[in-house]
Protein backbone atom coordinates (compact mmCIF):
# COMPACT_ATOMS: atom_id res chain seq x y z
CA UNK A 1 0.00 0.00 0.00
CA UNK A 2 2.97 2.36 0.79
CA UNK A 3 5.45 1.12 -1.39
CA UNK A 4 7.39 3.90 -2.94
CA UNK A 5 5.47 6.16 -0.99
CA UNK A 6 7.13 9.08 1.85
CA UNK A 7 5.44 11.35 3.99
CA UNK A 8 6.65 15.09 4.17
CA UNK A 9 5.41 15.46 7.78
CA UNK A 10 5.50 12.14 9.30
CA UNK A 11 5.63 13.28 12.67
CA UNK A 12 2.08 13.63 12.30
CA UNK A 13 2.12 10.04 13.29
CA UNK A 14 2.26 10.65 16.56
CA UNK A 15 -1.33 11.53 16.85
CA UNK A 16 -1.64 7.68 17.04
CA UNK A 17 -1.07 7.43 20.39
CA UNK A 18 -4.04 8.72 21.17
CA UNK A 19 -6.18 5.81 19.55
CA UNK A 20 -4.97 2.88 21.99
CA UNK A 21 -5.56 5.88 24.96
CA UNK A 22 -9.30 6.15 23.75
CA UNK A 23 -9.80 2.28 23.69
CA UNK A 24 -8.50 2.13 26.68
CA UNK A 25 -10.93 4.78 28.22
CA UNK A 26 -13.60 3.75 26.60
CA UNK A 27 -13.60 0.21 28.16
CA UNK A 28 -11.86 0.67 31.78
CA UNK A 29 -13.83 3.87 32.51
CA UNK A 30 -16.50 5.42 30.11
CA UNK A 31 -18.55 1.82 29.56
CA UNK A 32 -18.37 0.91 33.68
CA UNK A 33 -19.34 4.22 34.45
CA UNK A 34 -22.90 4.32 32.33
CA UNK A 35 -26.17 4.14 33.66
CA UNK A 36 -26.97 0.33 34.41
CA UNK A 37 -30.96 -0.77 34.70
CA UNK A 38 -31.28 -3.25 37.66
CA UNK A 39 -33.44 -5.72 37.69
CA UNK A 40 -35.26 -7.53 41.15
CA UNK A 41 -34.39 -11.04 39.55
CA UNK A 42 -31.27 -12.25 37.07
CA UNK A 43 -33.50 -14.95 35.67
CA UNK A 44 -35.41 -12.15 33.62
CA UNK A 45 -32.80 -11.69 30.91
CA UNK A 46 -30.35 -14.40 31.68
CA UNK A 47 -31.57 -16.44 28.22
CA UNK A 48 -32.43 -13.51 26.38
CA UNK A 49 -30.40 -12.89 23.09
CA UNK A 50 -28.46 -9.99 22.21
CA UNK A 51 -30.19 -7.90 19.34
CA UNK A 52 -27.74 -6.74 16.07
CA UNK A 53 -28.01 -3.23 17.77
CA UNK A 54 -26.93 -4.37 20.55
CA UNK A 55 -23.84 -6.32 19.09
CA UNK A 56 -22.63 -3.51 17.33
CA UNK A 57 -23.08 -0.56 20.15
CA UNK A 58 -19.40 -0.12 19.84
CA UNK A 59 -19.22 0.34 15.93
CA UNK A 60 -19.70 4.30 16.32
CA UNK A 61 -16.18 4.41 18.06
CA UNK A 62 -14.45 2.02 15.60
CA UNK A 63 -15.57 4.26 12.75
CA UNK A 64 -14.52 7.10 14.28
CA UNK A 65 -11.20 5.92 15.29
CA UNK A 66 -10.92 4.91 11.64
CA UNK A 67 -11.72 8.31 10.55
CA UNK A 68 -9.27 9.42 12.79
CA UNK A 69 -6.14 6.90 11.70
CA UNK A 70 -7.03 8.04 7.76
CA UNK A 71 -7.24 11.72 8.95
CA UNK A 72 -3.80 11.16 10.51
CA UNK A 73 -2.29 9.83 7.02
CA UNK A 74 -3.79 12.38 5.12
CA UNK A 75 -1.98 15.20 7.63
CA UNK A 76 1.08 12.97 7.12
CA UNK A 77 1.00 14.28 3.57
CA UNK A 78 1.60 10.69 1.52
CA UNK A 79 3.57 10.82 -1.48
CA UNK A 80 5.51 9.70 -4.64
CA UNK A 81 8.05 10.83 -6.55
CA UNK A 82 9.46 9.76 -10.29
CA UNK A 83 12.79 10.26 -10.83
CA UNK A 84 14.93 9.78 -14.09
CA UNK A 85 17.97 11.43 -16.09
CA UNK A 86 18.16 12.94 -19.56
CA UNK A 87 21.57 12.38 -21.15
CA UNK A 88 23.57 13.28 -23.76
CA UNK A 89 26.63 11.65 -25.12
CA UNK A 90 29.06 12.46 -27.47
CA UNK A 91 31.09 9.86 -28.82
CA UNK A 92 34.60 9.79 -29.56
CA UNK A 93 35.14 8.25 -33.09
CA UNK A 94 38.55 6.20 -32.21
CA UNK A 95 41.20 5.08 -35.39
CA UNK A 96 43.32 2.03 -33.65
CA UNK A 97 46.45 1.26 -35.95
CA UNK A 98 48.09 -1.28 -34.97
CA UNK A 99 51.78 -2.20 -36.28
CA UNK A 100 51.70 -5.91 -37.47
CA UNK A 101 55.49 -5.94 -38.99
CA UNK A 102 57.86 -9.03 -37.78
CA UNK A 103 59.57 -7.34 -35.49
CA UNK A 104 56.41 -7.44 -33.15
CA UNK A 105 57.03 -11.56 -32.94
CA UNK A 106 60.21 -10.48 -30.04
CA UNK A 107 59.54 -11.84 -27.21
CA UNK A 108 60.10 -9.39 -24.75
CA UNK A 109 56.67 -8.79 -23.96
CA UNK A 110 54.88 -12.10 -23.26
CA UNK A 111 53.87 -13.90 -25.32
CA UNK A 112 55.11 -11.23 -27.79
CA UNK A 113 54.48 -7.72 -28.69
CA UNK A 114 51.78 -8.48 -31.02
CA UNK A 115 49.77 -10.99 -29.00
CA UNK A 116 50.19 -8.35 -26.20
CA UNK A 117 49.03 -5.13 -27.98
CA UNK A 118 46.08 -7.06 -28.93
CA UNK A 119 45.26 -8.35 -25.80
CA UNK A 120 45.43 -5.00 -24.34
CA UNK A 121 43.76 -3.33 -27.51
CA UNK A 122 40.84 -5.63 -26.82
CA UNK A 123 40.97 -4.75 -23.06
CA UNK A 124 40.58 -1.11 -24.14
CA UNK A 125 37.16 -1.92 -26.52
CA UNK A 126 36.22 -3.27 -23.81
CA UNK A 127 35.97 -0.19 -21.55
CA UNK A 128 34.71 2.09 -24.27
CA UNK A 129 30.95 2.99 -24.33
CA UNK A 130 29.55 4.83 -27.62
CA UNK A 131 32.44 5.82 -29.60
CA UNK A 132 32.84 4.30 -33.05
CA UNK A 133 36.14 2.58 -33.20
CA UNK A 134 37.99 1.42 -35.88
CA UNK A 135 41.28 -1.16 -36.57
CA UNK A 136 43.78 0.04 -39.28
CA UNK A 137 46.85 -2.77 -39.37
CA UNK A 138 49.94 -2.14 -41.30
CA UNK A 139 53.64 -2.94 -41.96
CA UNK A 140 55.22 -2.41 -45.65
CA UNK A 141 51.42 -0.76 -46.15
CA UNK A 142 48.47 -0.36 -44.42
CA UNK A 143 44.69 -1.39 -45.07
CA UNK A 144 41.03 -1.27 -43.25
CA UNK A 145 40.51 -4.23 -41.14
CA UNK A 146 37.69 -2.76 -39.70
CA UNK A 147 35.98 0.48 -40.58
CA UNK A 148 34.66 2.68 -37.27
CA UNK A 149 31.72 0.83 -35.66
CA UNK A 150 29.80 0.60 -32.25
CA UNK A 151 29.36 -3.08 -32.54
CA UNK A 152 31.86 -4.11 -30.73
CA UNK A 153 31.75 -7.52 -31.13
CA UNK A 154 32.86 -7.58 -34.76
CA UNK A 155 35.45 -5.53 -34.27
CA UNK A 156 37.11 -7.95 -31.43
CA UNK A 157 36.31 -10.97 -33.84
CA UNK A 158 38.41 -8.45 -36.68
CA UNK A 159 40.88 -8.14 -34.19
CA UNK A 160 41.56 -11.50 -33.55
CA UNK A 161 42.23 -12.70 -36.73
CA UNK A 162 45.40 -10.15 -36.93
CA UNK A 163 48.81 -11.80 -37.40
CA UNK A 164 51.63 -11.02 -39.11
CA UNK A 165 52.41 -11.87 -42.28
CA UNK A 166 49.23 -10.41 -43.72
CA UNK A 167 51.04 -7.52 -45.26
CA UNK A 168 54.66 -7.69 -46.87
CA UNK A 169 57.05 -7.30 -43.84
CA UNK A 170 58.11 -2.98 -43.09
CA UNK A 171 57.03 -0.01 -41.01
CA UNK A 172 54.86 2.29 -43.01
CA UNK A 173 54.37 4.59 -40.53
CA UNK A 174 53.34 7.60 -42.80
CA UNK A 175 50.93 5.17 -44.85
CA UNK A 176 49.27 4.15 -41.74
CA UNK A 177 48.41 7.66 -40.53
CA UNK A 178 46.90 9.05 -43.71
CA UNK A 179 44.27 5.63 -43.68
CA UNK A 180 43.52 6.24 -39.75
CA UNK A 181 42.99 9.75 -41.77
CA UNK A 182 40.74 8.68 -43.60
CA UNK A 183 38.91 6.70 -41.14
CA UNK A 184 38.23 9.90 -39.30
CA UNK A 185 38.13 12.97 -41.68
CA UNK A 186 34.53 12.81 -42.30
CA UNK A 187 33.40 12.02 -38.83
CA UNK A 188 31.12 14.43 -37.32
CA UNK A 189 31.97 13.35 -33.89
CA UNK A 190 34.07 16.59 -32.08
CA UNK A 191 36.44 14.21 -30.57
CA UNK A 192 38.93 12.23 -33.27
CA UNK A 193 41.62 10.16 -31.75
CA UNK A 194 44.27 8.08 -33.81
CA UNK A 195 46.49 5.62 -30.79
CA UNK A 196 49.39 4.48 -33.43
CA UNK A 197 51.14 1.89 -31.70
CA UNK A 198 54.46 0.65 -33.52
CA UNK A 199 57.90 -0.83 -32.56
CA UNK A 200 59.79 0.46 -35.40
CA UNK A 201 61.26 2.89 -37.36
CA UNK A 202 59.57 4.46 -40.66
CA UNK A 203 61.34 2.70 -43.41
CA UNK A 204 58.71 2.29 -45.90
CA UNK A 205 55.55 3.69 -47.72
CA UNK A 206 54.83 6.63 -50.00
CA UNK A 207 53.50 9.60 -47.07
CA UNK A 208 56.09 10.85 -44.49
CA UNK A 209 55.08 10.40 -40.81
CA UNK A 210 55.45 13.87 -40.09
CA UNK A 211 53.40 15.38 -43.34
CA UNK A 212 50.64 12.41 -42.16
CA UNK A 213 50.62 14.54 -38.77
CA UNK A 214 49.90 17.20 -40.41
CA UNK A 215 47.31 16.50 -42.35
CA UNK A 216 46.03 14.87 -39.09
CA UNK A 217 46.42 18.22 -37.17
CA UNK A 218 44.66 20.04 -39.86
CA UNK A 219 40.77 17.75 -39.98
CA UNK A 220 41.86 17.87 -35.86
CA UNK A 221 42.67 14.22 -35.53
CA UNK A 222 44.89 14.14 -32.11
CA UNK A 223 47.35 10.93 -32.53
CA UNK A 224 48.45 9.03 -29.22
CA UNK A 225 51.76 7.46 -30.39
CA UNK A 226 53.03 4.52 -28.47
CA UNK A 227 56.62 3.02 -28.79
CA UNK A 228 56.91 -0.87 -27.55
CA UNK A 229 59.39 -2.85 -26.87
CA UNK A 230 62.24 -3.46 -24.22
CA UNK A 231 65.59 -0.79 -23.91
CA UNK A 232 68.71 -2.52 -25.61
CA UNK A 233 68.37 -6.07 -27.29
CA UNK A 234 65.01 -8.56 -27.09
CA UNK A 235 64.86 -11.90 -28.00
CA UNK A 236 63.63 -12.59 -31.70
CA UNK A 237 62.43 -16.22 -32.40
CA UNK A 238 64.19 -17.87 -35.48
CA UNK A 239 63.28 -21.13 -37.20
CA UNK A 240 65.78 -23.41 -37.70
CA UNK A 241 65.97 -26.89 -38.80
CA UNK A 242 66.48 -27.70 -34.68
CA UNK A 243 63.63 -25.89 -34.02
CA UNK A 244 63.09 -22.64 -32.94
CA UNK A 245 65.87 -20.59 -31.69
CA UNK A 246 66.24 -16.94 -29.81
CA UNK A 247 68.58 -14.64 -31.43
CA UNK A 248 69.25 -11.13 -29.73
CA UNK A 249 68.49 -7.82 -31.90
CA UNK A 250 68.39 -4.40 -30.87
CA UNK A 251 65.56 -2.19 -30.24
CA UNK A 252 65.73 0.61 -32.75
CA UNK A 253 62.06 2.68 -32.24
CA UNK A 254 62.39 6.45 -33.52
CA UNK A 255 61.05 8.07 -30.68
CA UNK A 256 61.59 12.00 -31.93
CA UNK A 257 59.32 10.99 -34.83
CA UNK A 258 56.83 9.75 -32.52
CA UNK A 259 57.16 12.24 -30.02
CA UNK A 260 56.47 15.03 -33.23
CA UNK A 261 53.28 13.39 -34.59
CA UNK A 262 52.16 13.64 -31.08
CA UNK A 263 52.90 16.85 -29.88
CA UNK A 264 52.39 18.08 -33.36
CA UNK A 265 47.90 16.94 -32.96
CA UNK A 266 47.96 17.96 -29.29
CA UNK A 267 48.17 14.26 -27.91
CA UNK A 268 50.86 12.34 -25.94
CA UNK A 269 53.60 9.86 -26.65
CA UNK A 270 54.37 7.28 -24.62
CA UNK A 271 56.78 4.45 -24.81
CA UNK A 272 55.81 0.49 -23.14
CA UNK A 273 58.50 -1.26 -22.26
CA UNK A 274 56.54 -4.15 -21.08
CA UNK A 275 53.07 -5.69 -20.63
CA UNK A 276 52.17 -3.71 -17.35
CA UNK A 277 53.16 -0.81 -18.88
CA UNK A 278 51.44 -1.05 -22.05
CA UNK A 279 47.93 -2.09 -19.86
CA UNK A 280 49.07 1.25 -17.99
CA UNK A 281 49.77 3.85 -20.97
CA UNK A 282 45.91 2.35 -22.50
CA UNK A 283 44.44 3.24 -19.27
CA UNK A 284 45.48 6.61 -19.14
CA UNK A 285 44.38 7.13 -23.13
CA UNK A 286 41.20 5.30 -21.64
CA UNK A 287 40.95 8.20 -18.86
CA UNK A 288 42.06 11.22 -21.13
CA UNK A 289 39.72 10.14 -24.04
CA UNK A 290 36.31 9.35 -22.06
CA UNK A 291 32.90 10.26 -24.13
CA UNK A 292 31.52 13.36 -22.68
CA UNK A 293 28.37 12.93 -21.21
CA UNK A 294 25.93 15.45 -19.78
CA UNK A 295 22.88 14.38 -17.76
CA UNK A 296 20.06 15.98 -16.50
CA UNK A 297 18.08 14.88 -13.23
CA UNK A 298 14.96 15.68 -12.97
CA UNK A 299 12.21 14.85 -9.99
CA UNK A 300 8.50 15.07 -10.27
CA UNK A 301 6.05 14.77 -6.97
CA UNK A 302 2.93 13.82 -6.86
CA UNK A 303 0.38 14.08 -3.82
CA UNK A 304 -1.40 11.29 -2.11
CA UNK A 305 -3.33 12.39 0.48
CA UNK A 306 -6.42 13.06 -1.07
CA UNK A 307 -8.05 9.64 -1.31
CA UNK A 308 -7.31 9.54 2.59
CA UNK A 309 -9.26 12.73 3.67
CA UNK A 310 -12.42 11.67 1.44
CA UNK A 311 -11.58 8.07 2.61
CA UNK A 312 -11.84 9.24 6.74
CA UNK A 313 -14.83 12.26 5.96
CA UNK A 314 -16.85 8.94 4.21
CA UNK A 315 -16.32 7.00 7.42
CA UNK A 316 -17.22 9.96 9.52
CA UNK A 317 -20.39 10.63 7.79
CA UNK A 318 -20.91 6.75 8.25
CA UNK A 319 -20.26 7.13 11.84
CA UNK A 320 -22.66 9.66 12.01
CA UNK A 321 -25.68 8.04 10.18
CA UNK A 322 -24.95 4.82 12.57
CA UNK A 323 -24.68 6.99 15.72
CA UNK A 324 -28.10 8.72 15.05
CA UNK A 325 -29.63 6.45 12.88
CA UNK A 326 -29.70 1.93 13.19
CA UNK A 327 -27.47 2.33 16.59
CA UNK A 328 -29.32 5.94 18.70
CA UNK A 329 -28.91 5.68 21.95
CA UNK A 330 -31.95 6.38 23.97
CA UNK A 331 -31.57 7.52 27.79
């Protein structure tokens, strides 16, 4: 009956008390202390039957009690609100190019740098909520493997199928901007982000990183670099007719480049030098990237205590019609 109901004076409870007081009157004083009719002999009445008036000589009081408790709910001011929120998002349409070259086999992330960006890649879909986001893969050249969506569930199943090998072994980095470019130039969203992650140096392709920046800088794409892999040597595996061997090569990233394209769109570089780290440097992204979102609240009342006053004036008037109607008393 109350359920998702409040009272904006319930102290107007306390008038309560004063129903058990009246029942308690009523039998321990006010009903002893009325007239009583003797009679010479108990054997007059003792097998006469009580008449329906007489069963119900208390019903006046009940109903007015009853009038009273519903009078007392009604003061108590019953009522309901309905809440909710308006809100607004705006998405951030999100180019993910990911470096699939060999040199992301090393093993110095576990199990290796690909396996781990796309672990953590997939980690970072995860979290998102209403931005588009696409996957652009590249080595020698780059290509589409998934245009910007919300359904995130393709692009995961898109992302999974990356290996390398699917492109002719290189680091295109400049190639690899200008198709995260064109993933993003037409968006209407007013947040574009491009996180170009990449172990290498730019030795391939037919666009220069830094004119790809700023073409970027110029439809306001901001481009989170990322530079993975270990500081001096990691271990590469080989194939070799014993099986597969480790052989030591250096870590050459060209971090100034990097740093440029960044700073050069208004975004960050960053450089992972292991799993945690990498998990770490997508957080923050994650954190600096989040789709605005404004809400409004809003709070509507609505008043109860109507039905309770007409409720306890009917049961009045009903006390009234019994008390001088079916049940009068007569001296």
């Amino acid at each position: 009956m109350f359920k998702d109901i409040t009272f904006a004076y319930p102290y107007a409870f306390l008038l309560l008390l004063i129903v058990p007081a009246i029942i308690v009157w009523y039998y321990l004083i006010y009903k002893k202390s009325r007239n009583k009719v003797s009679f010479s002999a108990f054997r007059i009445i003792k097998d006469r039957k009580r008449t329906i008036r007489e069963k119900l000589t208390d019903l006046p009081l009940y109903l007015r009690l009853l009038a009273f408790i519903l009078l007392v709910i009604a003061l108590a001011r019953p009522q309901s609100f309905n809440t909710g929120e308006n809100v607004y998002t705006e998405g951030v349409d999100i180019a993910l190019v990911l470096d699939i070259s060999g040199s992301m086999l090393a093993e110095d992330f576990k199990p290796n740098r690909l396996d781990a960006a796309k672990k953590i890649t997939a980690d970072f879909i995860n979290g998102r909520v209403n931005d588009r986001i696409g996957l652009v893969i590249f080595s020698r050249d780059a290509f589409t493997q998934c245009p910007l969506t919300v359904d995130y569930n393709v692009l995961q199943n898109l992302l999974l199928e990356v290996k390398s090998g699917m492109i002719e072994d290189g680091t295109a980095i400049g190639n690899a901007i200008a198709n995260g470019i064109n993933r993003l130039k037409d968006s209407k969203s007013k947040s574009k982000v491009m996180i170009l992650l990449t172990d290498g140096v730019s030795n391939a392709g037919e666009i220069d990183p830094l004119t790809g920046a700023e073409i970027a800088k110029h439809y306001g794409i901001r481009i989170y670099t990322i530079g993975v892999g270990t500081t001096g040597q990691a271990p590469y595996p080989v194939q070799t007719p014993f099986g597969k061997q480790y052989q030591m090569v250096p870590v050459q990233i060209d971090e100034q480049v990097l740093r440029t394209i960044a700073n050069e769109t208004g975004a960050k570089y960053y450089r992972a030098t292991g799993n945690r780290k990498l998990e770490q440097i997508y957080s923050e992204i994650d954190r600096l990237e989040k789709t605005k979102i404004e809400v409004t609240s809003y709070r509507t009342k609505k008043e109860h205590f109507l039905p309770w006053l007409f409720a306890a004036t009917a049961v009045f008037f009903l006390e009234l019609i019994m008390s001088f109607g079916l049940l009068r008393r007569f001296p």
